[in-house]
PDB file of N, CA and C in Angstrom:
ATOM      1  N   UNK A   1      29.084 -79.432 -30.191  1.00  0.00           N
ATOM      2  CA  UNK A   1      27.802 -79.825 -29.643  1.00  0.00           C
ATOM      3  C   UNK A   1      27.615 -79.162 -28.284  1.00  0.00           C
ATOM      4  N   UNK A   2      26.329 -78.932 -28.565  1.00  0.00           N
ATOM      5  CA  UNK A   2      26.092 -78.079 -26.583  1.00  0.00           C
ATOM      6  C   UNK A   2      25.934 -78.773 -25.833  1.00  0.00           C
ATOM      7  N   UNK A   3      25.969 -79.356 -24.777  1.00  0.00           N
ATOM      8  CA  UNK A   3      25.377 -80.109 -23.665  1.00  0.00           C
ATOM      9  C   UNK A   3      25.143 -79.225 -22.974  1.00  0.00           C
ATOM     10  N   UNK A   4      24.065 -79.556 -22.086  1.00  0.00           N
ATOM     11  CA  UNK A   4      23.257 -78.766 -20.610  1.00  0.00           C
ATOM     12  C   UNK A   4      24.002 -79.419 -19.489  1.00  0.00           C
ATOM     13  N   UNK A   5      24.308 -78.494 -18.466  1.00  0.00           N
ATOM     14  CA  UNK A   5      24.835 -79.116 -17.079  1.00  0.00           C
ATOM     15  C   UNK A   5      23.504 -79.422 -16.116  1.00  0.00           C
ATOM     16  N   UNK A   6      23.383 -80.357 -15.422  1.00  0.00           N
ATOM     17  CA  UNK A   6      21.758 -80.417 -14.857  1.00  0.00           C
ATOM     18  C   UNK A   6      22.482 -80.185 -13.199  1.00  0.00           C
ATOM     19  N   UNK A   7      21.441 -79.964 -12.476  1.00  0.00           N
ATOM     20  CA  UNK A   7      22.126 -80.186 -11.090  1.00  0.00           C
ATOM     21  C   UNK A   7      21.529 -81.544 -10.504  1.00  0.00           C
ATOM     22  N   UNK A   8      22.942 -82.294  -9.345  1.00  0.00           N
ATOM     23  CA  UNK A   8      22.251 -83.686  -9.259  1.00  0.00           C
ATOM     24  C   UNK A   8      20.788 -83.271  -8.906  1.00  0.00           C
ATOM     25  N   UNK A   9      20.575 -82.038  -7.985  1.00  0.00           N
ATOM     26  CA  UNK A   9      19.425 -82.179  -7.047  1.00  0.00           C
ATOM     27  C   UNK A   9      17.946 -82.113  -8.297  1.00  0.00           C
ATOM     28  N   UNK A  10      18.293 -81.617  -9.560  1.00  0.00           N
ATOM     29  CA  UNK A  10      17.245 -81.821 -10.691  1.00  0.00           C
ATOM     30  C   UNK A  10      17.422 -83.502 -11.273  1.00  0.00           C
ATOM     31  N   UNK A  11      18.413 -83.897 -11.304  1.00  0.00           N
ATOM     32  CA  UNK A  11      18.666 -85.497 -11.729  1.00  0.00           C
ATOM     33  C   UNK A  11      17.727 -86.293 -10.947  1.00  0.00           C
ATOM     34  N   UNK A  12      18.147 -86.128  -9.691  1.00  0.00           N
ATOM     35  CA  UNK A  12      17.252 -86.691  -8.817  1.00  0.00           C
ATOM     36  C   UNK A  12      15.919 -86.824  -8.849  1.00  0.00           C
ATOM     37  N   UNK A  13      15.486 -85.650  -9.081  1.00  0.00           N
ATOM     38  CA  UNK A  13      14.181 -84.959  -8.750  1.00  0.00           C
ATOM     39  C   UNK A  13      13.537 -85.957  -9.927  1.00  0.00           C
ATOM     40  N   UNK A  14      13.981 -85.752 -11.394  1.00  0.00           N
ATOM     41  CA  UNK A  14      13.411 -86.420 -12.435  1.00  0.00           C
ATOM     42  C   UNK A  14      13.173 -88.153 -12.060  1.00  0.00           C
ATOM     43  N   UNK A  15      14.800 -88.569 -11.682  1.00  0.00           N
ATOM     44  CA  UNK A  15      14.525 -90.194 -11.577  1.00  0.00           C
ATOM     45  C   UNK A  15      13.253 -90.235 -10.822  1.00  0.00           C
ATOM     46  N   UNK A  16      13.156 -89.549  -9.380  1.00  0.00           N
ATOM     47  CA  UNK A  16      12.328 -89.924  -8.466  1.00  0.00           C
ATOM     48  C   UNK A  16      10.484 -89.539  -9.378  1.00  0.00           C
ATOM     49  N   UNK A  17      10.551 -88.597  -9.852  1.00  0.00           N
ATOM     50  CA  UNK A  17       9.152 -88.657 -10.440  1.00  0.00           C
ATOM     51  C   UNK A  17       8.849 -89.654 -11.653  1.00  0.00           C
ATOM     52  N   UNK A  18      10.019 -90.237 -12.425  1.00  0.00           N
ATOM     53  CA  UNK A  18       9.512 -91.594 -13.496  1.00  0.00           C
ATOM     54  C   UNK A  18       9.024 -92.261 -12.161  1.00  0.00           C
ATOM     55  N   UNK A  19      10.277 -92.901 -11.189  1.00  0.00           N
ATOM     56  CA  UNK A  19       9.682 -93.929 -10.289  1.00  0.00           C
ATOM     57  C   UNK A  19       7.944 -93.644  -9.645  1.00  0.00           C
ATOM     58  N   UNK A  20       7.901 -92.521  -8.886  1.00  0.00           N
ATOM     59  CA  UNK A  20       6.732 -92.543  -8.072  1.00  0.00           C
ATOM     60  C   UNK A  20       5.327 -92.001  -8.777  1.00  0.00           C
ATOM     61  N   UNK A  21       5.527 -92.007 -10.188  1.00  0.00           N
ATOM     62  CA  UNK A  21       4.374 -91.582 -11.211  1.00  0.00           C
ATOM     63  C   UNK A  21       3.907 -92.657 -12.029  1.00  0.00           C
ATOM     64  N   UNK A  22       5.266 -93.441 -12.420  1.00  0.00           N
ATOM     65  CA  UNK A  22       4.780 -94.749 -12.875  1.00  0.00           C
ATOM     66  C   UNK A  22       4.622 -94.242 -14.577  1.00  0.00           C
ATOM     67  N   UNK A  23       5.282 -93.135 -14.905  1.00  0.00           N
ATOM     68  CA  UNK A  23       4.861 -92.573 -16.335  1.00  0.00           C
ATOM     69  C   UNK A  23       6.349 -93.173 -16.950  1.00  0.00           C
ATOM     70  N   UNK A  24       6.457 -93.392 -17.937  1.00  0.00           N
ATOM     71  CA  UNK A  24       7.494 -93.518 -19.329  1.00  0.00           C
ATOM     72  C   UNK A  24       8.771 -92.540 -18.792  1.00  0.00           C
ATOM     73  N   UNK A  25       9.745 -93.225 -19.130  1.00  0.00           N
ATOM     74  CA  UNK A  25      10.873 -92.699 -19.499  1.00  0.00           C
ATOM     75  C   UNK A  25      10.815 -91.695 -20.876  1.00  0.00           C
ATOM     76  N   UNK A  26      10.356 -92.086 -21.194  1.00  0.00           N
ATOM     77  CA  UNK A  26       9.844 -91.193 -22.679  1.00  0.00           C
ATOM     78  C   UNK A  26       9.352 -90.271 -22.473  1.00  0.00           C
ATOM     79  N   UNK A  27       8.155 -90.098 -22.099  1.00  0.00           N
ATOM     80  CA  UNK A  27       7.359 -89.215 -21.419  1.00  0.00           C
ATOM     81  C   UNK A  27       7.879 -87.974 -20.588  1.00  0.00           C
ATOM     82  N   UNK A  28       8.064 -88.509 -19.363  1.00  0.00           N
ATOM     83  CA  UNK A  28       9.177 -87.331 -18.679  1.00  0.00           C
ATOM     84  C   UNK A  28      10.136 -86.392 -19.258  1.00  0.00           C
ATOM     85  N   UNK A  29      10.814 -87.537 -20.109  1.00  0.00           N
ATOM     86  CA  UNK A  29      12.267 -86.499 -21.245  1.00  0.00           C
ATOM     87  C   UNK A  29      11.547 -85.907 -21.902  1.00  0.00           C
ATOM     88  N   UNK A  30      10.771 -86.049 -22.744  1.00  0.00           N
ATOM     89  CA  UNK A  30      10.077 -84.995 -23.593  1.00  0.00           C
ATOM     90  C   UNK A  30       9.067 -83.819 -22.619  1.00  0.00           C
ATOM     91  N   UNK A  31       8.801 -84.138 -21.664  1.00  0.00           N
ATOM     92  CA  UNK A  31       8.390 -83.281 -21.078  1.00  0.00           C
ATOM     93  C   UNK A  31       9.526 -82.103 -20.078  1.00  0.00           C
ATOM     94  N   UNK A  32      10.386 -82.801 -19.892  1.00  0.00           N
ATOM     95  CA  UNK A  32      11.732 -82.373 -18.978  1.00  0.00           C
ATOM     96  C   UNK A  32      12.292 -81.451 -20.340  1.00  0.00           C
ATOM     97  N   UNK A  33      12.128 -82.236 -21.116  1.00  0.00           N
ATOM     98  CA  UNK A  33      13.383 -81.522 -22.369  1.00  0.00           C
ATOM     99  C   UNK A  33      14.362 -82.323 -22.041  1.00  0.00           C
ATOM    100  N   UNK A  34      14.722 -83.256 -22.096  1.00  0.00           N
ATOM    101  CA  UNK A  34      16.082 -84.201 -21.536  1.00  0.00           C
ATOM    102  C   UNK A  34      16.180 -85.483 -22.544  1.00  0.00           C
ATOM    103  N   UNK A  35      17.787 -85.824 -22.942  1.00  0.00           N
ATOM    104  CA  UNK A  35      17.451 -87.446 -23.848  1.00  0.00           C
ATOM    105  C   UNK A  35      16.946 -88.118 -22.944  1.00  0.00           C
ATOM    106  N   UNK A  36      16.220 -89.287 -23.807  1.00  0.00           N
ATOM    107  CA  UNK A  36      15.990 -90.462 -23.284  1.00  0.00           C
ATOM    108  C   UNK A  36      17.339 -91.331 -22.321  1.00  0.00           C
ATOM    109  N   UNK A  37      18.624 -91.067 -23.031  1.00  0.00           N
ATOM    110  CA  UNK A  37      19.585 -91.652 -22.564  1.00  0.00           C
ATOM    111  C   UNK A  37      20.162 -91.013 -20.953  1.00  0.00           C
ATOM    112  N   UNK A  38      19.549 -90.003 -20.886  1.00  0.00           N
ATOM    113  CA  UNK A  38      20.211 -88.791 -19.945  1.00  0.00           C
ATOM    114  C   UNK A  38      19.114 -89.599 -18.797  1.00  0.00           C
ATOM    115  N   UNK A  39      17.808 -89.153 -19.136  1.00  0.00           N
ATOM    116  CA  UNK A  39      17.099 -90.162 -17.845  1.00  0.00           C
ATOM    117  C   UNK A  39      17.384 -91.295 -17.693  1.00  0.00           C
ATOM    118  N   UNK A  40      17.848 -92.546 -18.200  1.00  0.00           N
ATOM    119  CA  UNK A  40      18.346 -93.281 -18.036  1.00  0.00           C
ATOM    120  C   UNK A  40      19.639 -93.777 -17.404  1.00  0.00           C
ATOM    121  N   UNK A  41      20.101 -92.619 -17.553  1.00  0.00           N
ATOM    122  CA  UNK A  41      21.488 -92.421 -16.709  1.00  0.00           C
ATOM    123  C   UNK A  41      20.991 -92.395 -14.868  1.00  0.00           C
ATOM    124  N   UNK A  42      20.112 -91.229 -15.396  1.00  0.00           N
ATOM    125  CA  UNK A  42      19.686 -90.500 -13.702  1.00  0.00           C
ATOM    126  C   UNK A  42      18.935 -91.560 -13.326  1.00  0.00           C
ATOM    127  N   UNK A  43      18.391 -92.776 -13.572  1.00  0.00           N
ATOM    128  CA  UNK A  43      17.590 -93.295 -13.009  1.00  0.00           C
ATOM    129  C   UNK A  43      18.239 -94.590 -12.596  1.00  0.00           C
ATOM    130  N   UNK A  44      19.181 -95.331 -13.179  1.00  0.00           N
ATOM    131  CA  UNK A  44      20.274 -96.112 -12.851  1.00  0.00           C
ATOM    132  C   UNK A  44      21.059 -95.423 -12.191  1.00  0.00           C
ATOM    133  N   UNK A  45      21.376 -94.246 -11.273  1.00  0.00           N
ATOM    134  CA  UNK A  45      22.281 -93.741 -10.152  1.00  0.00           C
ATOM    135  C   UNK A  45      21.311 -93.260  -9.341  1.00  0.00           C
ATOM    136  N   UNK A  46      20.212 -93.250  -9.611  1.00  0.00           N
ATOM    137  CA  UNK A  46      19.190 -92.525  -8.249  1.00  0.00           C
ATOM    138  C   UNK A  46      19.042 -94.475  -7.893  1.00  0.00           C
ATOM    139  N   UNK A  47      18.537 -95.445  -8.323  1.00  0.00           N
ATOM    140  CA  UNK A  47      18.315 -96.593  -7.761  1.00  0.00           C
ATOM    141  C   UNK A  47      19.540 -97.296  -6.836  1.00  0.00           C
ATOM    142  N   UNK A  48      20.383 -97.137  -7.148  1.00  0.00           N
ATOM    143  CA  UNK A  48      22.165 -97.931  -7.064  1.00  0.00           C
ATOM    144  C   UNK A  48      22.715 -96.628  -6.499  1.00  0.00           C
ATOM    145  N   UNK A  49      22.874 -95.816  -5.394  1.00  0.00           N
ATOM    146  CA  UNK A  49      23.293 -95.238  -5.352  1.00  0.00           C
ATOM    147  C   UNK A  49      24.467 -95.004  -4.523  1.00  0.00           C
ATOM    148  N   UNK A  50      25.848 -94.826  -4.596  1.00  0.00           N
ATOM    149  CA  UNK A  50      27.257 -95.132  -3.620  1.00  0.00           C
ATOM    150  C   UNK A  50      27.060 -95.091  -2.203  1.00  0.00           C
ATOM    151  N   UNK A  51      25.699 -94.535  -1.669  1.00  0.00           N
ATOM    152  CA  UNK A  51      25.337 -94.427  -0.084  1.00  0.00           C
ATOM    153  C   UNK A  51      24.883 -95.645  -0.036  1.00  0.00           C
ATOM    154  N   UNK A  52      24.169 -96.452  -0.870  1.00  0.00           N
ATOM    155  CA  UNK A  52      23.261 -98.071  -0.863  1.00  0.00           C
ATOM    156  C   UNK A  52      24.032 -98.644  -1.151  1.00  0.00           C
ATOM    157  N   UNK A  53      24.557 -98.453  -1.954  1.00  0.00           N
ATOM    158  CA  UNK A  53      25.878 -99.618  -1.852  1.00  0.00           C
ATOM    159  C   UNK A  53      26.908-100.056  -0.619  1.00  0.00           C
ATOM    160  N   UNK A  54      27.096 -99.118  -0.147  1.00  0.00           N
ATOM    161  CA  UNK A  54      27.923 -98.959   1.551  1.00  0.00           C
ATOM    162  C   UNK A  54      27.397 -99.793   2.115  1.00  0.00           C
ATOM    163  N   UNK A  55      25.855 -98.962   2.266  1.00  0.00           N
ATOM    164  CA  UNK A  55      24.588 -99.973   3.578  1.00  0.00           C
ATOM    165  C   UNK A  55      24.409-100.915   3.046  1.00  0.00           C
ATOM    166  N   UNK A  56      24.513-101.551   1.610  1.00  0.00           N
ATOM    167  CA  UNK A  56      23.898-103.000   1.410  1.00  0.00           C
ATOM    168  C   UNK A  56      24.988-103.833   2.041  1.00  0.00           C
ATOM    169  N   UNK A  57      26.278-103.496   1.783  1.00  0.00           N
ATOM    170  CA  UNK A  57      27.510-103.895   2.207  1.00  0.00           C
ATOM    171  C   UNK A  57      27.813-104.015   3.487  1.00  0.00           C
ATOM    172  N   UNK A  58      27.239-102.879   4.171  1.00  0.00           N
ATOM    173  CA  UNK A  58      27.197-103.107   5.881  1.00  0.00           C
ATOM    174  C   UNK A  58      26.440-104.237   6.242  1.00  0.00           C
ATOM    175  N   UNK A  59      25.016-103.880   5.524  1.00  0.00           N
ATOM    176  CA  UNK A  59      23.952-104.636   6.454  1.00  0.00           C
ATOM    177  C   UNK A  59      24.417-106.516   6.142  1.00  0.00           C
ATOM    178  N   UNK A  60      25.081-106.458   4.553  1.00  0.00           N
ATOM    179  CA  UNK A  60      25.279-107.798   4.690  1.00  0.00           C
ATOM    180  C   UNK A  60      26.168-108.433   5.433  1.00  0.00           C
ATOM    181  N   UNK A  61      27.763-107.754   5.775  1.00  0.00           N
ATOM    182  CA  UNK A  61      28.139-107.904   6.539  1.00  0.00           C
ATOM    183  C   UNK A  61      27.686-108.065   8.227  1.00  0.00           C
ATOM    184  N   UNK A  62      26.816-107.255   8.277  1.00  0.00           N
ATOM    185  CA  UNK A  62      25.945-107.564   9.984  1.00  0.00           C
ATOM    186  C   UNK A  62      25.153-108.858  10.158  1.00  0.00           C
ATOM    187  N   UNK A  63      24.418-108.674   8.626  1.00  0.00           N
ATOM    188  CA  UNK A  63      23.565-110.209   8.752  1.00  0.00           C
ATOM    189  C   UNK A  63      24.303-111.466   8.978  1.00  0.00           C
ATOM    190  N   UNK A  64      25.823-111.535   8.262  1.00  0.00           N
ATOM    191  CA  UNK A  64      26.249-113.289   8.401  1.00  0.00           C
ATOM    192  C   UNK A  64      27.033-112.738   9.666  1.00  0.00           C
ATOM    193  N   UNK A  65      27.740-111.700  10.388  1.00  0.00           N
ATOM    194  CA  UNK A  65      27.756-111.991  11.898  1.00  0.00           C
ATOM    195  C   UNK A  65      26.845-111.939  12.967  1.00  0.00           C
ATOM    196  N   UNK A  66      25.709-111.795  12.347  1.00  0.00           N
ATOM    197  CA  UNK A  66      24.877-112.402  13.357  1.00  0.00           C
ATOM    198  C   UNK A  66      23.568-113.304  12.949  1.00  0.00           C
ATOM    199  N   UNK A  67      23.867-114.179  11.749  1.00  0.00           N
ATOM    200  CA  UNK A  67      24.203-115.640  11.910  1.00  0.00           C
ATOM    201  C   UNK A  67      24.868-116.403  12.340  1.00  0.00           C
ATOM    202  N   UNK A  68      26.281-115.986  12.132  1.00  0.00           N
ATOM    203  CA  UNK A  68      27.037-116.865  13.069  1.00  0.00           C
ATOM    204  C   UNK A  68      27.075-116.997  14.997  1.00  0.00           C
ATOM    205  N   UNK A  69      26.377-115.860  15.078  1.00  0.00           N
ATOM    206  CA  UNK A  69      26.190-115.505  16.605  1.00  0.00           C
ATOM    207  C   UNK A  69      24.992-116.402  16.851  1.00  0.00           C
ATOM    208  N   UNK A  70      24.270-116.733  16.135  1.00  0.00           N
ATOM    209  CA  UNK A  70      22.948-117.611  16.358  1.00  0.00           C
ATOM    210  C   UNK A  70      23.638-118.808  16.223  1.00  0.00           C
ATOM    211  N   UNK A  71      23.840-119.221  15.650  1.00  0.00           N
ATOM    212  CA  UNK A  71      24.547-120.572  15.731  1.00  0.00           C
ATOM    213  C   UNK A  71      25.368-121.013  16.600  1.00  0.00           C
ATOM    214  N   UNK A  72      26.492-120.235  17.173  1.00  0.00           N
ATOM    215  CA  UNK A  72      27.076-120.179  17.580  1.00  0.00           C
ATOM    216  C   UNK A  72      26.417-120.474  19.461  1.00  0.00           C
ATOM    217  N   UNK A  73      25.268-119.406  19.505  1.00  0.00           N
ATOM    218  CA  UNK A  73      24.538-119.518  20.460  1.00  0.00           C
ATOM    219  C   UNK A  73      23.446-120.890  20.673  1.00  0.00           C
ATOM    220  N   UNK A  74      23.264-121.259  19.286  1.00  0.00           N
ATOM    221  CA  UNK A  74      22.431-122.519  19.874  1.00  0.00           C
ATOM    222  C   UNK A  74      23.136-123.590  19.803  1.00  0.00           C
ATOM    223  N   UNK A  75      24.253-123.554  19.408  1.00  0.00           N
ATOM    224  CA  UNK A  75      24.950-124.976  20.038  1.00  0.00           C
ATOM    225  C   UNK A  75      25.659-124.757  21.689  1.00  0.00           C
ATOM    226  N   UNK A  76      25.762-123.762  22.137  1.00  0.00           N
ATOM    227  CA  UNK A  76      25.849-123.553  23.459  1.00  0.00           C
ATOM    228  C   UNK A  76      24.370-123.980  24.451  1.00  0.00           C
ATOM    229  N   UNK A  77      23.732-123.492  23.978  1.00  0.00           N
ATOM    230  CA  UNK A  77      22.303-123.343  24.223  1.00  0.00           C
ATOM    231  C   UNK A  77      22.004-124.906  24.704  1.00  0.00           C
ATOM    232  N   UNK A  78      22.167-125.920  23.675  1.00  0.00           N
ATOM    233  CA  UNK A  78      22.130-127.046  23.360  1.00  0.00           C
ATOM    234  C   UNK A  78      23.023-128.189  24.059  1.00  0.00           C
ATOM    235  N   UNK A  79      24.589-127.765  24.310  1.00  0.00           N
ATOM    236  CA  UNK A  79      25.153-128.608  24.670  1.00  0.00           C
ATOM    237  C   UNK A  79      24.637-129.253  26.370  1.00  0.00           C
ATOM    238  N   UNK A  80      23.896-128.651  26.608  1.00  0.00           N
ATOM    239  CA  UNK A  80      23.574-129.225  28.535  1.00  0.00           C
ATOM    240  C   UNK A  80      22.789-129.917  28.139  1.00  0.00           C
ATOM    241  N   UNK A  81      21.656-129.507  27.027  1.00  0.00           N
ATOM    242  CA  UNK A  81      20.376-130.636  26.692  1.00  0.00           C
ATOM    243  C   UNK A  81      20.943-132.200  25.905  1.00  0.00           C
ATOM    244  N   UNK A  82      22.381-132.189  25.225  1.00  0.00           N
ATOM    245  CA  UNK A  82      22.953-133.419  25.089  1.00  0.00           C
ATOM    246  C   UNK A  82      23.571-133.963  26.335  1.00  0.00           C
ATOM    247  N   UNK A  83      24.143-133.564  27.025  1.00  0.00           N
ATOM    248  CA  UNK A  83      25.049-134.055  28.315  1.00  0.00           C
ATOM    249  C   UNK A  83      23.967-134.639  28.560  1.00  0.00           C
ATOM    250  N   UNK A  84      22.455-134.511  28.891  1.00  0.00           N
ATOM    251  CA  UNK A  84      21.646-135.106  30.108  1.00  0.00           C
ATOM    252  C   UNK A  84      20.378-136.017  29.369  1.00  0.00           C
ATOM    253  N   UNK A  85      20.853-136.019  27.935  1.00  0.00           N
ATOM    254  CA  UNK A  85      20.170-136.872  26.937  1.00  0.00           C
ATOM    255  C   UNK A  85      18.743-136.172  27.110  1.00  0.00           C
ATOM    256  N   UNK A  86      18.437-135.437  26.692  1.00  0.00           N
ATOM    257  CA  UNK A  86      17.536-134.750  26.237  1.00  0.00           C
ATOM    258  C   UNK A  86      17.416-134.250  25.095  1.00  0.00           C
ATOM    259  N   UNK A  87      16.346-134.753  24.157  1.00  0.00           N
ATOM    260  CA  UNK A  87      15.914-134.643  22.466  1.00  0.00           C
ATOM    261  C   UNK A  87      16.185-133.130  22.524  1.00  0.00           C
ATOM    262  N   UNK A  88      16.674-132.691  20.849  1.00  0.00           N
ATOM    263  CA  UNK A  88      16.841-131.091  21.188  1.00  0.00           C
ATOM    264  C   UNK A  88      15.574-130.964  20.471  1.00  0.00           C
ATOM    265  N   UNK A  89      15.270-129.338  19.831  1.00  0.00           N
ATOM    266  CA  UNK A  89      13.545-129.393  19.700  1.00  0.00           C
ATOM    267  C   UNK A  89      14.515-128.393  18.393  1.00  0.00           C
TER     268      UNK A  89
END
């Protein structure tokens, strides 16, 4: 069997035009010349891609330490307004 080698920078190119055209997976491959299964590939690694995965991983990691920095800060924030009996808000 033959297979075609694509380059990512054509993989890409395809996922990104199903997404920003709004046309068929179908459509594109038959117009690309590509399986259906092949865009499907490229379009589940152009969405999920090992650079977004990192940053989702960073940013979530940043977000709960600095939740805990908020919290952390308003019970400081807070403790003078209990010492002197003052409602907190």
């Amino acid at each position: 069997m033959d297979t075609k080698q694509y380059t990512d920078e054509f993989k890409t190119d395809a996922a990104r035009q199903v997404l920003e055209h709004g046309r068929t997976v179908r459509e594109f491959s038959l117009q690309l010349r590509v399986s259906i299964d092949s865009m499907c590939s490229w379009l589940r690694e152009h969405r999920v891609s090992p650079g977004d995965r990192q940053t989702d991983v960073e940013l979530a990691a940043e977000s709960r330490q600095l939740q805990a920095e908020v919290k952390r800060l308003s019970k400081e924030r807070n403790i003078p307004e209990k010492s002197r009996g003052v409602p907190v808000t």
